[in-house]
Protein backbone atom coordinates (compact mmCIF):
# COMPACT_ATOMS: atom_id res chain seq x y z
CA UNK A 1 114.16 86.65 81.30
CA UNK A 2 113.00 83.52 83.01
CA UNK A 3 111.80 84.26 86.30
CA UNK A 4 112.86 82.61 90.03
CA UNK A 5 109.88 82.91 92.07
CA UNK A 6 110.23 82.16 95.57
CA UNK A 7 106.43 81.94 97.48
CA UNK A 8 105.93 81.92 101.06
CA UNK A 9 103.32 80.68 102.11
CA UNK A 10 101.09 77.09 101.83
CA UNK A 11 97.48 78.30 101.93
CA UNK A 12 94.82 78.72 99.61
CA UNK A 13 95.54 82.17 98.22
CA UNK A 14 99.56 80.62 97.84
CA UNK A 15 98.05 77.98 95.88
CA UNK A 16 95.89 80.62 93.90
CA UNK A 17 98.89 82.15 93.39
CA UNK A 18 101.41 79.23 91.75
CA UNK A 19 98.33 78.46 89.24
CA UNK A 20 98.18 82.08 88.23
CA UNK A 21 101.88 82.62 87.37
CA UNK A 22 102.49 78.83 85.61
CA UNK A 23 99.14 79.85 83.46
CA UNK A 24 101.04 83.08 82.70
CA UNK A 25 104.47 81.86 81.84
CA UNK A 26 104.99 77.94 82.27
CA UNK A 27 108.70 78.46 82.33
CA UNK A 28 108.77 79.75 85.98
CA UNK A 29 110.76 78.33 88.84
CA UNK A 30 108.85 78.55 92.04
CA UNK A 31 110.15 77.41 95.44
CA UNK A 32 107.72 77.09 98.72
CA UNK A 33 108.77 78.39 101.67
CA UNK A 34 107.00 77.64 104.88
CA UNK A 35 107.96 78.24 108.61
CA UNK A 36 107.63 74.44 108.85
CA UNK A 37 109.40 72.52 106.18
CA UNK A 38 107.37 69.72 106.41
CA UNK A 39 104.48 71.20 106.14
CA UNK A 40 106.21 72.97 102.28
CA UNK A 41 106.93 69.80 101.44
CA UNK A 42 103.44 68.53 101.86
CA UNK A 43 101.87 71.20 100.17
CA UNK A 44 104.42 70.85 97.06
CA UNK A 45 103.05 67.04 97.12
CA UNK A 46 99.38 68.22 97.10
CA UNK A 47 100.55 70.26 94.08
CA UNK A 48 102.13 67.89 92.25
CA UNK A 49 101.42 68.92 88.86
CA UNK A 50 102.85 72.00 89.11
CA UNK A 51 106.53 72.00 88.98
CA UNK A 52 107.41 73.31 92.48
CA UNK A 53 109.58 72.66 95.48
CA UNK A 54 109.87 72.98 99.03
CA UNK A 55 113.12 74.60 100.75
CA UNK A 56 114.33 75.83 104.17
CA UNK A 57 114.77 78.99 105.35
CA UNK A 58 118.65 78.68 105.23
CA UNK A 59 118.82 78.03 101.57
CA UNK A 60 116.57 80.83 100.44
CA UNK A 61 119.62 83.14 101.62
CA UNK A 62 121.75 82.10 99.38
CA UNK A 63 119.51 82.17 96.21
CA UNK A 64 118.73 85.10 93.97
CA UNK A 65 114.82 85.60 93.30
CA UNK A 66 113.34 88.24 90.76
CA UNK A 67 110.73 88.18 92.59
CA UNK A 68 109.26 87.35 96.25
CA UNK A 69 105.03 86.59 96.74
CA UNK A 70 104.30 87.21 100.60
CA UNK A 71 101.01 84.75 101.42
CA UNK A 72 102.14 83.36 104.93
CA UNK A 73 100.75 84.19 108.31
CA UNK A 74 99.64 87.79 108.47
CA UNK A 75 101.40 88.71 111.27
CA UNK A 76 104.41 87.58 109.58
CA UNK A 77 104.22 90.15 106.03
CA UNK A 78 105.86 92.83 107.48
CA UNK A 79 108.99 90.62 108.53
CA UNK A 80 109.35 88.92 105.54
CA UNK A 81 109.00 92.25 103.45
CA UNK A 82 111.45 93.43 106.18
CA UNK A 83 114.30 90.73 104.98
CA UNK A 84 113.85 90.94 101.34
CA UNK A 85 112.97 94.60 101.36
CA UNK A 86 116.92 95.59 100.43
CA UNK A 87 117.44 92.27 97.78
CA UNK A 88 117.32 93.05 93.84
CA UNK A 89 114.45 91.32 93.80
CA UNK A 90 110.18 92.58 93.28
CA UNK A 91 108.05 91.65 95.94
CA UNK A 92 104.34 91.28 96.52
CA UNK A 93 102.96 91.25 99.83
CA UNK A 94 99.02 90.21 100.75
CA UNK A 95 96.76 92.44 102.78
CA UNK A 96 97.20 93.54 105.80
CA UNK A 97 100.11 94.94 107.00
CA UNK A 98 100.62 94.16 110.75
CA UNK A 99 101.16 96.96 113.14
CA UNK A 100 104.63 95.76 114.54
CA UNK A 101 108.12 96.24 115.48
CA UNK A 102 108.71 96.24 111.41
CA UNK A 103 106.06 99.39 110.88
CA UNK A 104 108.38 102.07 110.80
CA UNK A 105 111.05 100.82 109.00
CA UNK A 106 108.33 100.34 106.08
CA UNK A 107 107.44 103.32 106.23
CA UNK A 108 110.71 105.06 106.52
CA UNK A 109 111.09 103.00 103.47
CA UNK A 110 108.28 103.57 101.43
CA UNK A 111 109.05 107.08 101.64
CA UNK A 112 111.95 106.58 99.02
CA UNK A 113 111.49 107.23 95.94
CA UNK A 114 113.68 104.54 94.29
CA UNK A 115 111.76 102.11 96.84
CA UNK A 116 108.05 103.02 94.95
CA UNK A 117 107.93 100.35 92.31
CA UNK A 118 109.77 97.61 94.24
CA UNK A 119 106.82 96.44 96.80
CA UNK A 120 103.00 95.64 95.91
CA UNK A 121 100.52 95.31 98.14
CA UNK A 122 98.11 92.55 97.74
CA UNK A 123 94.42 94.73 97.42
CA UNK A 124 93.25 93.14 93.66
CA UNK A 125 90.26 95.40 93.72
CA UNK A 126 92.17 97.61 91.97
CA UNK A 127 91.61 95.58 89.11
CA UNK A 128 87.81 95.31 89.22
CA UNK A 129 86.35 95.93 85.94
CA UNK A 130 83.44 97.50 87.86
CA UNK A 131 85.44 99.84 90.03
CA UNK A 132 87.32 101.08 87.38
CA UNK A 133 84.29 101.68 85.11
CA UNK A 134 83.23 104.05 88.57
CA UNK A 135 86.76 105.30 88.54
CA UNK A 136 86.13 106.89 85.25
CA UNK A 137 82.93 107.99 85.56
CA UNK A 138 83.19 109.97 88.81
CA UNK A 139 86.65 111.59 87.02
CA UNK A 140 83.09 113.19 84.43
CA UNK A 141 82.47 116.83 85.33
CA UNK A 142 79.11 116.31 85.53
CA UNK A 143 79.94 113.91 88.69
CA UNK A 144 82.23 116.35 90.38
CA UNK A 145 79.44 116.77 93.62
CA UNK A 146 80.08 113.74 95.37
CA UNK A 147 78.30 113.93 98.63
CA UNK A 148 77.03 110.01 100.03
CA UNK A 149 79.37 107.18 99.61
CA UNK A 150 78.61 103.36 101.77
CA UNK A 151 80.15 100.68 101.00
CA UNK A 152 78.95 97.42 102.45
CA UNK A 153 80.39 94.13 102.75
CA UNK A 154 79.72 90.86 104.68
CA UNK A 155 79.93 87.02 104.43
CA UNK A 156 79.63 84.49 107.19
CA UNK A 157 82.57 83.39 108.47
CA UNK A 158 81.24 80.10 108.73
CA UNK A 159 81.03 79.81 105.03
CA UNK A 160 85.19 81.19 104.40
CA UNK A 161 86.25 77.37 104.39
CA UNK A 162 84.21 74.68 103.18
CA UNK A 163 84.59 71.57 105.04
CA UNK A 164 86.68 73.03 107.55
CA UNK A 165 85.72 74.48 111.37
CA UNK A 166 85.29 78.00 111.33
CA UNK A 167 86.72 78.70 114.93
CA UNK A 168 90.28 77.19 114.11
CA UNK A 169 90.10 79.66 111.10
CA UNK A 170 92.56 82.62 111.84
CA UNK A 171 90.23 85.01 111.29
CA UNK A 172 88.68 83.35 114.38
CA UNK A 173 91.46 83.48 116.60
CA UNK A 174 92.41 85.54 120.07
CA UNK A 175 95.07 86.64 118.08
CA UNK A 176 95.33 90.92 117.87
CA UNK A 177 94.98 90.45 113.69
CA UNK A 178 91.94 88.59 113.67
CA UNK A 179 88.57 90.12 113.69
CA UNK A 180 86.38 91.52 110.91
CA UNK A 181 88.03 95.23 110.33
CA UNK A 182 91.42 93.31 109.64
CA UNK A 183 89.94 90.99 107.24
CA UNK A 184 87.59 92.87 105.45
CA UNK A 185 89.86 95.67 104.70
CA UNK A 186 89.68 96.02 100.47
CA UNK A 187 87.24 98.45 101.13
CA UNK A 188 89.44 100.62 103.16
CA UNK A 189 91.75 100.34 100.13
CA UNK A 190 89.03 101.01 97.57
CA UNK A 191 88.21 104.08 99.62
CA UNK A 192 91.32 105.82 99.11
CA UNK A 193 92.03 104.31 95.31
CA UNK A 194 88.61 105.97 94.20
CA UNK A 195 88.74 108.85 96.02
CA UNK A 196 91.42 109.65 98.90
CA UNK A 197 92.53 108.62 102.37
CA UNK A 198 90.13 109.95 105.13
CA UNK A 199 91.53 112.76 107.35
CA UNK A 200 89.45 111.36 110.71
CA UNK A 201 86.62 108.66 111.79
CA UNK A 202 84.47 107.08 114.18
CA UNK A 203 84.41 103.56 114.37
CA UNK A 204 82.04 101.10 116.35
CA UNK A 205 83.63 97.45 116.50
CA UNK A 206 80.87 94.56 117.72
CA UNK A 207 81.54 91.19 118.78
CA UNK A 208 77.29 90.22 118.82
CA UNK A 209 78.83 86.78 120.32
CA UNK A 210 76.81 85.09 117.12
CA UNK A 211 79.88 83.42 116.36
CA UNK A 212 80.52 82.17 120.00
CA UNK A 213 83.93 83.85 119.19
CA UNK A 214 86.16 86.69 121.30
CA UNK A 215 85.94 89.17 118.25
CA UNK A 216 84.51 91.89 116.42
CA UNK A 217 82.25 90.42 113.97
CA UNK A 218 80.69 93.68 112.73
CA UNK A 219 82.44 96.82 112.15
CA UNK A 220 80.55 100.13 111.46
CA UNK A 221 82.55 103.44 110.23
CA UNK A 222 81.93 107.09 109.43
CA UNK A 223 85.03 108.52 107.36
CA UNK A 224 85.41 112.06 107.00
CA UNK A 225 87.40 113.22 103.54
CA UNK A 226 89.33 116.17 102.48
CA UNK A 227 86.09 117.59 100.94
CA UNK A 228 84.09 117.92 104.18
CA UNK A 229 80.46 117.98 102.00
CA UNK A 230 81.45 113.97 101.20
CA UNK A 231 79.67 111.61 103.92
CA UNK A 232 81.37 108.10 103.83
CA UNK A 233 80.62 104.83 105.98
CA UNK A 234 81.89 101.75 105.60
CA UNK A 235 80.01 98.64 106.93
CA UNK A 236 81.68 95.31 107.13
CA UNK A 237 80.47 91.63 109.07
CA UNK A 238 81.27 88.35 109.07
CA UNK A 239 77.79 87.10 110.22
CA UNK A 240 75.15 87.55 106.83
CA UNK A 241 73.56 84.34 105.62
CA UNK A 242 74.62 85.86 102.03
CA UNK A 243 77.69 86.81 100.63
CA UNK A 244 77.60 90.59 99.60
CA UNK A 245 79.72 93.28 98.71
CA UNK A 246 78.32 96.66 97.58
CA UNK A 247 79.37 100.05 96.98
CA UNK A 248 76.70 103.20 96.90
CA UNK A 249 78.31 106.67 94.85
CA UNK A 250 75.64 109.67 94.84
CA UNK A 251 76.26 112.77 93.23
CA UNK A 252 74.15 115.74 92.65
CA UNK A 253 73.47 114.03 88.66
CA UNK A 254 73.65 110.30 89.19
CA UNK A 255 73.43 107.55 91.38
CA UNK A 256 75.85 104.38 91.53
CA UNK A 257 75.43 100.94 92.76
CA UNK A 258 77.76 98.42 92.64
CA UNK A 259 77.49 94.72 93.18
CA UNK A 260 81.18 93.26 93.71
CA UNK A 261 80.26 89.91 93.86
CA UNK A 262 78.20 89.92 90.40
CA UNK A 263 80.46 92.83 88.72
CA UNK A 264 77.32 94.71 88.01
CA UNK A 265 77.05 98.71 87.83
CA UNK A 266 73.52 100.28 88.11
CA UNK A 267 73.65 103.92 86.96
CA UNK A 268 70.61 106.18 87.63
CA UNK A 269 69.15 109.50 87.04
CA UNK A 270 66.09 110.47 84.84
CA UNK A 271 67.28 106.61 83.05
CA UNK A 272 68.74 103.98 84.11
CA UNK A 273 71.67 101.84 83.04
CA UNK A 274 72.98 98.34 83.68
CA UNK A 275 76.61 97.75 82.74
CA UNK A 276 77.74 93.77 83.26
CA UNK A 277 80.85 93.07 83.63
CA UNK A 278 82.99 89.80 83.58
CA UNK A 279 82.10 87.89 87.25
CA UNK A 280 85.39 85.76 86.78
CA UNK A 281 87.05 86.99 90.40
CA UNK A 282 90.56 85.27 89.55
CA UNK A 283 91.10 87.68 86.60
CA UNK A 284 91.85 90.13 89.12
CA UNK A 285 94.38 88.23 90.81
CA UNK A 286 95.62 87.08 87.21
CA UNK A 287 95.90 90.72 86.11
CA UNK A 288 98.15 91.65 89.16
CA UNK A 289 100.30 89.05 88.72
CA UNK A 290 100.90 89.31 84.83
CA UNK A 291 101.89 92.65 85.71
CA UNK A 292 103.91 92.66 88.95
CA UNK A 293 106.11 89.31 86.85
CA UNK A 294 106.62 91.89 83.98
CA UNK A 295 107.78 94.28 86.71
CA UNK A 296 105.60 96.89 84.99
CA UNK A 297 106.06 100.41 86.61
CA UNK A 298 102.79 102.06 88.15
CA UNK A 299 100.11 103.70 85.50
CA UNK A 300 96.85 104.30 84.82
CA UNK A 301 97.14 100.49 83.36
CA UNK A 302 98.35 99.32 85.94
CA UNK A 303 98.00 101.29 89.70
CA UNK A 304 98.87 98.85 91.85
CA UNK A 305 98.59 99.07 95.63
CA UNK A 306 102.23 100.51 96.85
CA UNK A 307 103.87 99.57 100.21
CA UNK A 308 102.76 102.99 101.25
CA UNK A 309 98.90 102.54 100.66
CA UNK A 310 99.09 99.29 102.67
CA UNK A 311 100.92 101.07 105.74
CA UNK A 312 97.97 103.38 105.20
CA UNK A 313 95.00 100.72 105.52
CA UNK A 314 96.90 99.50 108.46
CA UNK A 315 97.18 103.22 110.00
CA UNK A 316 93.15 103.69 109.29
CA UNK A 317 92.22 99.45 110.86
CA UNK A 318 94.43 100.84 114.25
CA UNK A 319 92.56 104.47 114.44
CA UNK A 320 89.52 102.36 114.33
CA UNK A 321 90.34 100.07 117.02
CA UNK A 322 91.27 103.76 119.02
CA UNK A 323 88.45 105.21 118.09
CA UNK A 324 86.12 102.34 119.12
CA UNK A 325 88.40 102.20 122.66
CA UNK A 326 87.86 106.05 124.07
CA UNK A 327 83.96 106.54 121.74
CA UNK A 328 85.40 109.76 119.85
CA UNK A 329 86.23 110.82 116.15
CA UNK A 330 90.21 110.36 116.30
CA UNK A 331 92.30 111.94 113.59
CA UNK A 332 94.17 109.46 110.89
């Protein structure tokens, strides 16, 4: 069945997007929507060899998608999934989910079970070779004592957009989505894909004025799991000269370290292993698009992030903005 895309959105990971589904089936219509229709229309332009088009707001109403791709303002995802949420058509949503007037309806909805294929949540991690190889492993009885997990992530914000200033990024703004625990959030999502949501944390947000911004720039948190002997902190910046992203797994038998930026796995004990994977970063995206336009239903293959997980990362970002406000481990 030939698909009718409609994409909101005219930013990079938009653009990302429109290559990613023409590569995977040329035969896709795609309209842009945009809160300013000029602004579409430019973007369409910029795009020109792709076969897409701009349109208002008014006509989308009256046109039936299969599917809807979310990549407009973040504090616009959860209205947007709000309007399209009861169509016949798939949607896809990026990360994060704002905390807004629109919260509980999601999750009233998400609760439904008819409701669990129809919305994906942008967190493409899910499809990292490497993560998935330490999926697998840690499912080994010989790795059932997990007891130290980090993860560890950081980039300078100053480096996000090449050729562009930094401070009129939105990650830079006053507004109450921008700051480092909002944006760095896959690992929140990684947390509870590998393992399971946290039950309660402590979380220290920084601004170390570095940035000469009004925002958290460094975010430090201790998670605490279902299994109480499992100690978890996640560490994520937006001031390191270096882009990393790492993830530490001990067990009683073996240690894991993985580097998300090269897709490499070290594995020790009394040996150790290398495992390289493929460093190609788009495949992830590709991946979770080929699936989500085949309207695949959840599996091992494919375990996409649901509406519900989202709604969760967003529940776990605001405990650690409460938790940072009154200095005391807050339940999730």
């Amino acid at each position: 069945m030939k698909k009718n895309i409609l994409v909101i959105g005219t930013g990079s990971i938009a653009s990302r997007h429109i290559k990613n589904i023409l590569r995977i089936d040329k035969s896709s219509t795609i309209d842009v929507l945009s809160g300013d229709y000029d602004r579409s229309c430019i973007f369409c332009k910029q795009l020109k060899r792709y076969k897409i088009k701009p349109i208002r707001y008014n006509n989308v109403i009256d046109k039936d998608y299969t599917h809807v791709i979310i990549a407009s303002n973040t504090l616009l995802h959860n209205k947007y999934i709000r309007n399209f949420a009861n169509k016949k058509n798939y949607i896809y949503c990026e990360k994060p989910l704002p905390f807004d007037k629109y919260f509980n309806f999601l999750r009233s909805f998400s609760t439904k079970r008819k409701n669990k294929e129809k919305i994906k949540i942008g967190f493409q991690f899910r499809f990292n070779p490497a993560i998935n190889f330490l999926k697998k492993e840690l499912k080994k009885s010989i790795n059932k004592n997990v007891y130290l997990i980090l993860f560890f992530s950081g980039q300078n914000l100053k480096d996000w957009r090449k050729n562009y200033n930094y401070k009129k990024l939105y990650s830079a703004g006053k507004k109450e989505l921008a700051a480092v625990h909002w944006e760095l959030c896959h690992e929140i999502d990684s947390l509870q894909y590998i393992f399971d949501k946290p039950k309660k944390l402590f979380s220290k947000l920084t601004n170390t004025n570095k940035l000469n911004l009004k925002i958290s720039d460094v975010a430090v948190t201790t998670l605490k799991l279902n299994n109480p002997s499992i100690s978890c902190v996640i560490s994520t910046e937006m001031l390191s000269p270096a882009f990393y992203r790492k993830l530490i797994v001990v067990t009683t038998n073996n240690y894991y370290e993985l580097d998300l930026v090269k897709n490499i796995v070290i594995k020790k004990n009394k040996k150790t292993f290398k495992y390289i994977f493929k460093k190609n970063r788009n495949q992830m995206f590709i991946d979770y698009m080929k699936y989500f336009l085949s309207n695949k239903k959840k599996s091992k293959k494919f375990d996409f992030a649901t509406l519900k997980d989202g709604l969760n990362v967003t529940q776990i970002i605001t405990t650690m903005i409460k938790s940072n406000k009154t200095n005391k481990f807050i339940n999730i």
